[in-house]
Protein backbone atom coordinates (compact mmCIF):
# COMPACT_ATOMS: atom_id res chain seq x y z
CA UNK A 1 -5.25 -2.97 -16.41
CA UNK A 2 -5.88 -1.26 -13.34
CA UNK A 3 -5.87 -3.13 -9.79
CA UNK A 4 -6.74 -6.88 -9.93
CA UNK A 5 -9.05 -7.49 -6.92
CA UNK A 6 -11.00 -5.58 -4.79
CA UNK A 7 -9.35 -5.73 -1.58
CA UNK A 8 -5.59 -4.99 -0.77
CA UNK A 9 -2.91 -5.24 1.64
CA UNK A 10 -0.62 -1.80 1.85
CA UNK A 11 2.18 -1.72 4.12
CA UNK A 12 4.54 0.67 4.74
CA UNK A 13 7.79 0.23 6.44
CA UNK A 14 11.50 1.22 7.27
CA UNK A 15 14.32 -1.80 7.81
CA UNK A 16 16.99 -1.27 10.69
CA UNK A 17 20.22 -1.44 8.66
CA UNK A 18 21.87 -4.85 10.26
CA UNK A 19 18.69 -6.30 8.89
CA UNK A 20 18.84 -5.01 5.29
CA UNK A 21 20.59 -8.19 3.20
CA UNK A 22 18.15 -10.53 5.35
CA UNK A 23 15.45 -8.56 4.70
CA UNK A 24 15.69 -8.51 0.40
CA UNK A 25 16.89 -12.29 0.86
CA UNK A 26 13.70 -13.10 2.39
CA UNK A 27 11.56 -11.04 0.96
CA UNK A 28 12.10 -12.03 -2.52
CA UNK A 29 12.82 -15.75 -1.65
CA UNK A 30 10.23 -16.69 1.23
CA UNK A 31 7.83 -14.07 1.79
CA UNK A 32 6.31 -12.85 -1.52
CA UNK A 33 5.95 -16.27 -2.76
CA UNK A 34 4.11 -17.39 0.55
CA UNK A 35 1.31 -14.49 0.43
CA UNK A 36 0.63 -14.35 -2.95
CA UNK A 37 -0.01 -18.60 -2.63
CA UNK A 38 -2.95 -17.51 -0.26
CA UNK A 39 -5.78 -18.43 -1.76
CA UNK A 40 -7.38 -14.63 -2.94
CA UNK A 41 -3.83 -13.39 -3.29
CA UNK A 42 -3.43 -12.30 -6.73
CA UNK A 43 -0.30 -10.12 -6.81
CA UNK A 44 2.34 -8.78 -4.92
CA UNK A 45 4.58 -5.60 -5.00
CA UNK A 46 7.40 -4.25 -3.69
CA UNK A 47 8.74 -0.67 -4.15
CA UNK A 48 11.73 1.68 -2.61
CA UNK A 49 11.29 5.49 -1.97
CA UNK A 50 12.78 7.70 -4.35
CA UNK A 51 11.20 10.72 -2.19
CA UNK A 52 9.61 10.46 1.19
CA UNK A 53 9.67 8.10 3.54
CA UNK A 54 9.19 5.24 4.97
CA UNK A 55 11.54 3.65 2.41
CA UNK A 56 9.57 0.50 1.54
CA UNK A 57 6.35 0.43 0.30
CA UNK A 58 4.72 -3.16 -0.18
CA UNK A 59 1.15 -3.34 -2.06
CA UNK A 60 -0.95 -7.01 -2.31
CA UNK A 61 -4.02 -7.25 -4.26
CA UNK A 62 -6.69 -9.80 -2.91
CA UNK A 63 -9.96 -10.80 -4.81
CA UNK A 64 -11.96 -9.39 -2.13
CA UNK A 65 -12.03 -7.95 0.80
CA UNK A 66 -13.06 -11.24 2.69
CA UNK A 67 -9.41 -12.47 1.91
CA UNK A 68 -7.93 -10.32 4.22
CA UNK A 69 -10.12 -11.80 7.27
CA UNK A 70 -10.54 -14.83 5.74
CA UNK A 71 -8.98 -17.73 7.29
CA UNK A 72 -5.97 -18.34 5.28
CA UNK A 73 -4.31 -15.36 5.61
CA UNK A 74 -4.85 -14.86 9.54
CA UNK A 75 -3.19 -18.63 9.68
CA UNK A 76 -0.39 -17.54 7.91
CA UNK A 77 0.21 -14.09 10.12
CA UNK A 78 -0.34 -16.59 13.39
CA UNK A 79 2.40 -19.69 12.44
CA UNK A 80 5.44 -17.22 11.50
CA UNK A 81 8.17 -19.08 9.97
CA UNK A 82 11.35 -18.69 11.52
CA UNK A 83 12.91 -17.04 8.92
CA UNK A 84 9.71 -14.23 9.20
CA UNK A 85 10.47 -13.62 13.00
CA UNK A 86 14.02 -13.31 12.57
CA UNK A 87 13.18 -10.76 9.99
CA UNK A 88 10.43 -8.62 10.93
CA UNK A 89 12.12 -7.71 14.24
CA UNK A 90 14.27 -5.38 11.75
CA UNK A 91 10.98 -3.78 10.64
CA UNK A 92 10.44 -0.30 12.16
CA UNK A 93 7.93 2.69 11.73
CA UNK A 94 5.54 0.12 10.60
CA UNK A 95 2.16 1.07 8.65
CA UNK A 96 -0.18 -1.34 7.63
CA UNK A 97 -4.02 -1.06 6.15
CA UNK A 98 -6.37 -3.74 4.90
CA UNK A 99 -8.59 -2.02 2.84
CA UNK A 100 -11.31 -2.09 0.37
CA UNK A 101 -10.76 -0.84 -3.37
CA UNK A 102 -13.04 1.60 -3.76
CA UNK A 103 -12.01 2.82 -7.00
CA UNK A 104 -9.34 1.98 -9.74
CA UNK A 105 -8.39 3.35 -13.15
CA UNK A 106 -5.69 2.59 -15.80
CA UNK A 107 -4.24 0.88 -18.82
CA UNK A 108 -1.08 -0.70 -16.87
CA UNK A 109 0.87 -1.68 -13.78
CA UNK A 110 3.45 1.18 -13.35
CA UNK A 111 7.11 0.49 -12.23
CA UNK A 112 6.71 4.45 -10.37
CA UNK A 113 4.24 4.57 -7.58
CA UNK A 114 3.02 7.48 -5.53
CA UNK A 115 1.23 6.62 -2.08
CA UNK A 116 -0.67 9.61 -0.70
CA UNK A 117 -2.43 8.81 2.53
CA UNK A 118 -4.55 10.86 4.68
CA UNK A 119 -7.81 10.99 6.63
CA UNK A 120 -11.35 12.53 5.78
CA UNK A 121 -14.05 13.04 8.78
CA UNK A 122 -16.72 10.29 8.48
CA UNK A 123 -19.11 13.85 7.75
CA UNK A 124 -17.32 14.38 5.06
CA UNK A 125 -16.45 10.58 3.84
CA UNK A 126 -19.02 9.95 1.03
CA UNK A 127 -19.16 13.15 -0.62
CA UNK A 128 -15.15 13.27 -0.34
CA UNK A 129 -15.24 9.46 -2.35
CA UNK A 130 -17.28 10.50 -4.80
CA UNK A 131 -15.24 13.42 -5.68
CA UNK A 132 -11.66 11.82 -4.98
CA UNK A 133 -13.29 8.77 -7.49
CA UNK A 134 -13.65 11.54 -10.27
CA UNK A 135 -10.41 13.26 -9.55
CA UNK A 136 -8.49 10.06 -10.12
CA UNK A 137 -9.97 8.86 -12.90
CA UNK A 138 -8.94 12.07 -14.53
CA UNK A 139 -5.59 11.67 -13.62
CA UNK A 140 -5.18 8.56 -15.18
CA UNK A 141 -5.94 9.46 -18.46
CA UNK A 142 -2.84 12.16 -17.75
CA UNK A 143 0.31 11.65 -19.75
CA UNK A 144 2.64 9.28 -18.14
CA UNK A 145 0.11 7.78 -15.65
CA UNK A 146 -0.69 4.18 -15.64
CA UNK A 147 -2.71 4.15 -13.20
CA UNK A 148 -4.40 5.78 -10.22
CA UNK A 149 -6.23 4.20 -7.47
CA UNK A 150 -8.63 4.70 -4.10
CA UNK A 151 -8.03 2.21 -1.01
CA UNK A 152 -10.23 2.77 1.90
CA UNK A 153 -8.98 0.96 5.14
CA UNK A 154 -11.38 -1.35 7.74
CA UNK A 155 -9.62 -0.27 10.66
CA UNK A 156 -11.30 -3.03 12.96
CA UNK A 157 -9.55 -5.73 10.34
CA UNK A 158 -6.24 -3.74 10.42
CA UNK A 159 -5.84 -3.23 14.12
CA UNK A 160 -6.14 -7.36 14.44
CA UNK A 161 -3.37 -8.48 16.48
CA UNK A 162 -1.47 -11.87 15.32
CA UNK A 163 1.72 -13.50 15.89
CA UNK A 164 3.54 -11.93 13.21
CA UNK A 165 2.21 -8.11 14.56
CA UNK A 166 3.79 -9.21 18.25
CA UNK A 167 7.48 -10.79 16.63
CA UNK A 168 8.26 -7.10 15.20
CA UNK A 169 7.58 -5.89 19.08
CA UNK A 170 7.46 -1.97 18.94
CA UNK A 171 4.63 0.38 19.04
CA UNK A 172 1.75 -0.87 17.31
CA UNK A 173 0.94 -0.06 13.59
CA UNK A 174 -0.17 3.00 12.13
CA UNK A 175 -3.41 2.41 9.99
CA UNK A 176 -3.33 4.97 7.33
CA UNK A 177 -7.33 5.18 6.46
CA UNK A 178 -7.56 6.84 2.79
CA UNK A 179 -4.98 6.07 0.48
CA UNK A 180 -4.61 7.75 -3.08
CA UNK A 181 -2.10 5.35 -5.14
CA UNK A 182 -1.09 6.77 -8.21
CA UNK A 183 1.40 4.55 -10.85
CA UNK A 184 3.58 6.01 -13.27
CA UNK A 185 5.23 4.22 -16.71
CA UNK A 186 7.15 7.48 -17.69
CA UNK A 187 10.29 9.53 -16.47
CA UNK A 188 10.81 9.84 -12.57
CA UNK A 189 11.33 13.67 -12.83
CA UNK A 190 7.49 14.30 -14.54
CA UNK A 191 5.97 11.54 -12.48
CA UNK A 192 7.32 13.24 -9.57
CA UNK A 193 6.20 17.06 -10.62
CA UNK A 194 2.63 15.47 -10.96
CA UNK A 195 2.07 13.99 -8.09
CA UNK A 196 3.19 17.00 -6.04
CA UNK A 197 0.52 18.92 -8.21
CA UNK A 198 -1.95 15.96 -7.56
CA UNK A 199 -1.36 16.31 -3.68
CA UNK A 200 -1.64 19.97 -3.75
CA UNK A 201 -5.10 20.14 -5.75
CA UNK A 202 -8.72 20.22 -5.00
CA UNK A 203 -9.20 16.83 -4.72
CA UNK A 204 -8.14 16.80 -0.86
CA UNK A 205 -9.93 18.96 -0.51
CA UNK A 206 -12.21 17.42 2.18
CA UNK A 207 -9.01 15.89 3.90
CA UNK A 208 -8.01 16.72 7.53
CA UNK A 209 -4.50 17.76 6.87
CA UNK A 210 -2.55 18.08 3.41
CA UNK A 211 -1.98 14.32 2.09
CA UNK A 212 1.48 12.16 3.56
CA UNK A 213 2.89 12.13 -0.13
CA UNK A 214 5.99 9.21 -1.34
CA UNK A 215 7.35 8.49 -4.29
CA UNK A 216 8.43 4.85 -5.15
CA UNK A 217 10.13 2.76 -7.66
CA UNK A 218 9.20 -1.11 -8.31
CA UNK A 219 11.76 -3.60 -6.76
CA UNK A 220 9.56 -7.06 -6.74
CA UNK A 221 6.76 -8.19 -8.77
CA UNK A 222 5.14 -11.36 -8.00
């Protein structure tokens, strides 16, 4: 089973420490079970870093890629509930992308997750998919991958500013715009090893600087 829809929410993010036992509280109670009851949410994840930062790492899987302009979603990130804007002002060094799947490979849902995000000049963007498509399927036939995956960000969809976006105040978000997602159902210690490898090969090649690599372990599943 490799990704479930073809468009997805990543979002990266650190939590100011008087906000961390709100934060998991509402997290697990309030806010995974309100996005993935969006109609075109199908899943929600999320992970903790076990190397590199930020230390959060929160993955949602939408049908398509119309979910994440559609209209249900952009009510729910303009009505906040009070619980979300007592929260999110904890949130800090905040990345988020809504992006297209543009390619996915694997048997199974990993519990270890690597995010490697970088950028590729728009030059160099279809010959770079093409190849990074190849590379990853590769890799997920690799002993103790589950699963490896390419998310391409709309940076006009990610940049859209909504209630929620103005109660964290703070710079705005990063958009990370090419993310390699790699998920692991073996040993940290390996996982880890390969994904350094995997960030160090050819297959960023055509990447503007080396790949922002973290390693994550599942905390939520929804």
């Amino acid at each position: 089973m490799a990704l479930v829809g073809a468009g997805a929410v990543a979002i990266w993010h650190d939590i100011a420490p008087e906000g961390r036992e709100e934060f998991y509280a509402w997290h697990g109670s309030e806010h995974m079970p309100e996005r993935v009851a969006i109609p075109g949410f199908l899943r929600g994840r999320r992970y903790v870093a076990v190397e590199g930062v930020p230390e959060f790492f929160n993955l949602y899987e939408t049908a398509s890629t119309a979910v994440l302009t559609g209209a249900d979603y952009l009510a729910r990130l303009n009505a906040p509930t009070p619980w979300t804007a007592a929260t999110v002002r904890h949130f800090r060094g905040v990345a988020r992308s809504l992006c297209e799947v543009a390619a996915t490979f694997g048997e199974g849902a990993g519990g270890l997750c690597a995010t490697l995000r970088y950028d590729v000049g728009a030059a160099a963007a279809a010959a770079h998919r093409a190849a990074m498509t190849a590379a990853l399927r590769g890799l997920a036939s690799a002993p103790g991958i589950a699963g490896a995956h390419l998310l391409v960000a709309d940076e006009k969809a990610s940049g859209i500013e909504t209630a929620e976006r103005r109660a964290r105040g703070g710079p705005g978000n990063l958009v990370p715009r090419w993310i390699a997602i790699v998920e692991g159902w073996g040993d940290e210690a390996p996982f880890r090893a390969a994904c350094r490898a995997f960030a160090a090969s050819g297959a960023f090649a055509g990447a503007s600087l080396a790949p922002d690599l973290a390693v994550y372990r599942l905390q939520n599943l929804r």
